[in-house]
Protein backbone atom coordinates (compact mmCIF):
# COMPACT_ATOMS: atom_id res chain seq x y z
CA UNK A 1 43.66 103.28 7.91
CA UNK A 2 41.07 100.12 8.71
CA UNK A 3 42.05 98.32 11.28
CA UNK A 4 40.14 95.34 11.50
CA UNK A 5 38.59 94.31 15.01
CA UNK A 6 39.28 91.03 16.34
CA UNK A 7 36.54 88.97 15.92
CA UNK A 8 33.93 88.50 19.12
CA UNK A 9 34.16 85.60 20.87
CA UNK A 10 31.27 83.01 20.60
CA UNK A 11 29.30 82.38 24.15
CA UNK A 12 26.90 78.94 23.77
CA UNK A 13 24.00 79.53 25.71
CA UNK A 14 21.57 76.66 26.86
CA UNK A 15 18.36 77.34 28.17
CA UNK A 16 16.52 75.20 30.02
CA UNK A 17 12.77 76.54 30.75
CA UNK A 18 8.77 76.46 30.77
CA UNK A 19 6.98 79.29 29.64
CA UNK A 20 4.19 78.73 32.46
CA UNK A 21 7.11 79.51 34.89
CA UNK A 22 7.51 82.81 36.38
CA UNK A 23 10.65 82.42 37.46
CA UNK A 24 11.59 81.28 33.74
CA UNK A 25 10.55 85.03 32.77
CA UNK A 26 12.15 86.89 35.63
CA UNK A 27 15.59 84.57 35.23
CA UNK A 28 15.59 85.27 31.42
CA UNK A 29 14.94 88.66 31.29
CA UNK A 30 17.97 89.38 33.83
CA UNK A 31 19.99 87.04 31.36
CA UNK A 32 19.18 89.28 28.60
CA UNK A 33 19.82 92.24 30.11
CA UNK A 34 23.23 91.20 30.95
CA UNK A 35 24.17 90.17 27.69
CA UNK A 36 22.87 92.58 26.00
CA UNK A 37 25.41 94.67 27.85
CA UNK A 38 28.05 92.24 26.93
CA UNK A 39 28.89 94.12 23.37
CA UNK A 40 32.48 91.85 23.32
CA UNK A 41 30.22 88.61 22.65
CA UNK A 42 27.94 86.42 20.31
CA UNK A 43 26.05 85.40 22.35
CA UNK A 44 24.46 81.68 20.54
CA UNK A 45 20.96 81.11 22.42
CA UNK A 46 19.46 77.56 22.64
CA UNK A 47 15.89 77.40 24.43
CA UNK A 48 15.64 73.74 25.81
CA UNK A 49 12.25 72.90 26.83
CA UNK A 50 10.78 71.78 30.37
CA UNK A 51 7.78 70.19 31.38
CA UNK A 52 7.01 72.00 34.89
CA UNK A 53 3.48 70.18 34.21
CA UNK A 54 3.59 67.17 32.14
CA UNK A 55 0.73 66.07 33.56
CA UNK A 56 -1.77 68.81 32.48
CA UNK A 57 -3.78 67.71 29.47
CA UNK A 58 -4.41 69.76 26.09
CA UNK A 59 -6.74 72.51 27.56
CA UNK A 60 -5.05 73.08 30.35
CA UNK A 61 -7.13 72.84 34.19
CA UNK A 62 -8.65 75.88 36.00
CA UNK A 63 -6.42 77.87 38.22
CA UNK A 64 -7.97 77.33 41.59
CA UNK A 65 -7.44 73.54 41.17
CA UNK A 66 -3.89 74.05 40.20
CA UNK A 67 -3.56 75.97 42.96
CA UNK A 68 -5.16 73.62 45.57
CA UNK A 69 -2.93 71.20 44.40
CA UNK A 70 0.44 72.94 44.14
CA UNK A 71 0.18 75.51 46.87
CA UNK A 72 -2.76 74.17 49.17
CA UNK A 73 -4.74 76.84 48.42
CA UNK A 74 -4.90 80.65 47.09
CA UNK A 75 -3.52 82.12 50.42
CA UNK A 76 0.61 81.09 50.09
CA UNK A 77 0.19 81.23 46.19
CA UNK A 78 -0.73 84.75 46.85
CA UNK A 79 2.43 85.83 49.03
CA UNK A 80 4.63 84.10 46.46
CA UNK A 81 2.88 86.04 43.22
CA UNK A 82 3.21 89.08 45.87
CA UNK A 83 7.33 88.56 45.89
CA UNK A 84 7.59 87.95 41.95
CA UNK A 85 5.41 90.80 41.13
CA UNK A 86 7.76 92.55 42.87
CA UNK A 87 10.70 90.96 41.83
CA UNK A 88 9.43 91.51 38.11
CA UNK A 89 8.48 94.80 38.71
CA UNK A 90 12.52 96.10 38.55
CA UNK A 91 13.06 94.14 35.62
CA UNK A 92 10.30 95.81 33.93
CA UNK A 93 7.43 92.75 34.21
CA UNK A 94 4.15 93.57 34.75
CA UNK A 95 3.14 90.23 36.31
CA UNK A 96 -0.40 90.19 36.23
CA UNK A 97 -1.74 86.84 38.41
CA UNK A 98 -4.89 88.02 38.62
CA UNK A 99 -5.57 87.45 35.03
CA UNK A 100 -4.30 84.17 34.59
CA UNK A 101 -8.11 81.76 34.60
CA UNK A 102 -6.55 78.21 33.30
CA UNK A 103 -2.86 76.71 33.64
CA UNK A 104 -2.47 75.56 30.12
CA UNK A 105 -0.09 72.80 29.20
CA UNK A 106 3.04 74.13 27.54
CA UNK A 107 3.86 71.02 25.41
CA UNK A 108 2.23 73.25 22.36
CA UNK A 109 3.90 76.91 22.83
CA UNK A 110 7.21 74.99 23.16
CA UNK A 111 6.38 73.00 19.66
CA UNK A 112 5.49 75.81 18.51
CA UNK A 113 9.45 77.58 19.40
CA UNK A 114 10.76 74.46 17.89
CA UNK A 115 9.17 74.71 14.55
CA UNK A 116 9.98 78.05 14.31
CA UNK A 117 13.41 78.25 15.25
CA UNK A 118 13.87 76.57 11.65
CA UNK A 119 13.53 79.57 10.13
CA UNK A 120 14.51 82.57 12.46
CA UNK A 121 15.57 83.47 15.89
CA UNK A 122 12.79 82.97 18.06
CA UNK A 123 14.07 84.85 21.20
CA UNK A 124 11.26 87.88 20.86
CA UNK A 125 9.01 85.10 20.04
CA UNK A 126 10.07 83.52 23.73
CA UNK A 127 9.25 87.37 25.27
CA UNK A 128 6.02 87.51 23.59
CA UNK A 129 4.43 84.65 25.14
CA UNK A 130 5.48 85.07 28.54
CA UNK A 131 4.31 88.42 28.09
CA UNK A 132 1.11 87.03 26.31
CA UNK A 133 0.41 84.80 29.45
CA UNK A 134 2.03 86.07 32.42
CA UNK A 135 1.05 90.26 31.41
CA UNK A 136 -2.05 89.82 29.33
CA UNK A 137 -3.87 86.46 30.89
CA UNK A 138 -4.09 84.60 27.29
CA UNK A 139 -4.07 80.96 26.96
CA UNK A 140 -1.18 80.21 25.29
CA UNK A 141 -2.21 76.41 25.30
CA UNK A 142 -4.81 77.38 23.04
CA UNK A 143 -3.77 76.51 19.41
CA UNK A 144 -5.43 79.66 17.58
CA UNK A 145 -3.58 81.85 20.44
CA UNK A 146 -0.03 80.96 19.55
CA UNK A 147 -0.33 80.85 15.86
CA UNK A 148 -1.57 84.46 16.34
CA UNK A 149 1.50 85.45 18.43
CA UNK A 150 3.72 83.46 16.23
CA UNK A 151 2.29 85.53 13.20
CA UNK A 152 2.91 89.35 15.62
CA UNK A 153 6.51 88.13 15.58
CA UNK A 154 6.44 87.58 11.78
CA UNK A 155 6.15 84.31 11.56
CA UNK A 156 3.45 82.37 8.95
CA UNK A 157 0.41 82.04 10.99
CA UNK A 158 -1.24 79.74 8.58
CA UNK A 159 1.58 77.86 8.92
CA UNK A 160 1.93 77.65 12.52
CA UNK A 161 -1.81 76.51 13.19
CA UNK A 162 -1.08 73.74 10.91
CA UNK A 163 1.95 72.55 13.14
CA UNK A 164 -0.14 72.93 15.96
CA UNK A 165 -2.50 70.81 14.55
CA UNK A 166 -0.76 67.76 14.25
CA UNK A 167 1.98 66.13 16.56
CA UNK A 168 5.08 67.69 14.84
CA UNK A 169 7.85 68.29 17.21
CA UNK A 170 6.13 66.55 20.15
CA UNK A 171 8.81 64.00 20.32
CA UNK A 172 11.28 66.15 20.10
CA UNK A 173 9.60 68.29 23.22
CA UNK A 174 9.76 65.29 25.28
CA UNK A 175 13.04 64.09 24.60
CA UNK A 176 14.57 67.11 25.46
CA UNK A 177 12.45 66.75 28.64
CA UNK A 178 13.96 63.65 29.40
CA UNK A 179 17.27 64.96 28.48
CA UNK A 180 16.97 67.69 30.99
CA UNK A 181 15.60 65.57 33.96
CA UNK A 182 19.20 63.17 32.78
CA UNK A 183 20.98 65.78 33.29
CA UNK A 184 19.64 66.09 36.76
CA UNK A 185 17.78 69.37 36.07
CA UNK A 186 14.68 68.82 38.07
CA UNK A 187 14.00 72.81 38.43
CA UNK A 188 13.66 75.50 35.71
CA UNK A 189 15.32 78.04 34.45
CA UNK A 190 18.79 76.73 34.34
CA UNK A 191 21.36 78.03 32.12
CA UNK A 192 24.48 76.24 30.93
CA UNK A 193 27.03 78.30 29.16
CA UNK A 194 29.40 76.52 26.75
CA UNK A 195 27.99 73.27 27.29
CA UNK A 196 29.58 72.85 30.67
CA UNK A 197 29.02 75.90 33.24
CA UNK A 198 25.69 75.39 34.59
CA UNK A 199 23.15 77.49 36.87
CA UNK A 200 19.97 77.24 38.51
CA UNK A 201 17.20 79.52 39.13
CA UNK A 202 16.26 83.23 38.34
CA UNK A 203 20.04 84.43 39.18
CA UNK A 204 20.82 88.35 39.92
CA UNK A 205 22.56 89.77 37.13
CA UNK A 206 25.76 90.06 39.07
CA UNK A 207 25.75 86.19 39.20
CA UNK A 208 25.09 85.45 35.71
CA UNK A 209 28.20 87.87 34.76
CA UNK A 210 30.44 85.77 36.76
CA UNK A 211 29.40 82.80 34.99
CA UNK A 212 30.09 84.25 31.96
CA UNK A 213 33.00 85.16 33.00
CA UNK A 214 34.19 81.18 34.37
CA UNK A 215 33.02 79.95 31.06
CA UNK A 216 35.05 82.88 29.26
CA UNK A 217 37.98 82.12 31.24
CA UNK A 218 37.99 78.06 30.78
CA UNK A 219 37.24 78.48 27.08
């Protein structure tokens, strides 16, 4: 006899994040983890964007400036890159620092996630390029860079250099900027689960279950 199983609940998941943040990787991957273990859910993923650097112009500045100017200097950025790498390092992140040369502006990569969210799931396509920037040192502001990533996920990367090309989906990058910063999220990642349990920050895995859990519970 069939018996059919009840049908898995939907979980809305908002993500709010830069792909130049390392705390954006570390804070995802723990999400992931966790609901991949969550076999009783759908999980529905929505990747917001967030300037970190709106600033930054096409081409992105070298990494000692960016550094003088955010950190004061390669000395504190170090301990910091010291506590992810280790931080990253149990989630199963290489971080490699030492590779990064240029901060690049993310306006691009996250046009890029737009466009091609239109025709698939882009969360490997997220992975790659923080794994493309943060594990490999590649400029992922640089147009030919993401249309080749976009094309290892299987995306058209003929196509995807031609987005990149023009200003498609640039308004919509910064209006879900400003939406963010509206909604009084002035740090990345954040996570809000079914539209109305929110979280800052790259959250243990214990955390994130009990959020799950409030939403769960309230839906």
């Amino acid at each position: 006899m069939n018996i059919l199983a009840p049908p898995r609940p939907r979980l809305s998941v908002e993500i709010v994040f830069d792909l130049v943040c390392p705390w954006c990787y570390l804070g995802i991957r723990r999400l992931m983890r966790v609901l991949a273990e969550r076999h009783d859910l759908q999980p529905d993923l929505q990747w917001r964007p967030f300037l970190l650097n709106p600033e930054i112009a096409p081409g992105g500045i070298p990494r000692q400036d960016w550094l003088a100017r955010k950190f004061g200097g390669e000395d504190r950025a170090r301990r910091l890159h010291g506590t992810i790498t280790e931080l990253g390092r149990a989630e199963g992140i290489a971080f490699r620092f030492d590779l990064l040369r240029r901060i690049p502006a993310s306006l691009d990569a996250h046009r890029l996630l737009r466009w091609a969210g239109r025709h698939a799931p882009v969360d490997r396509l997220v992975e790659r390029l923080f794994a493309a920037y943060f594990c490999e040192g590649l400029d992922i502001g640089q147009h030919a860079t993401l249309a080749m990533l976009a094309g290892e996920e299987g995306f058209d990367q003929a196509a995807a250099l031609r987005l990149l090309g023009g200003a498609g989906e640039t308004e919509w990058v910064h209006l879900e900027n400003l939406r963010a910063h509206r909604l009084g999220i002035n740090g990345v990642p954040c996570f809000l689960v079914d539209g109305e349990h929110a979280i800052a920050g790259a959250q243990e895995p214990e955390v994130l279950e009990r959020l799950i859990e409030v939403a769960l519970a309230a839906g």
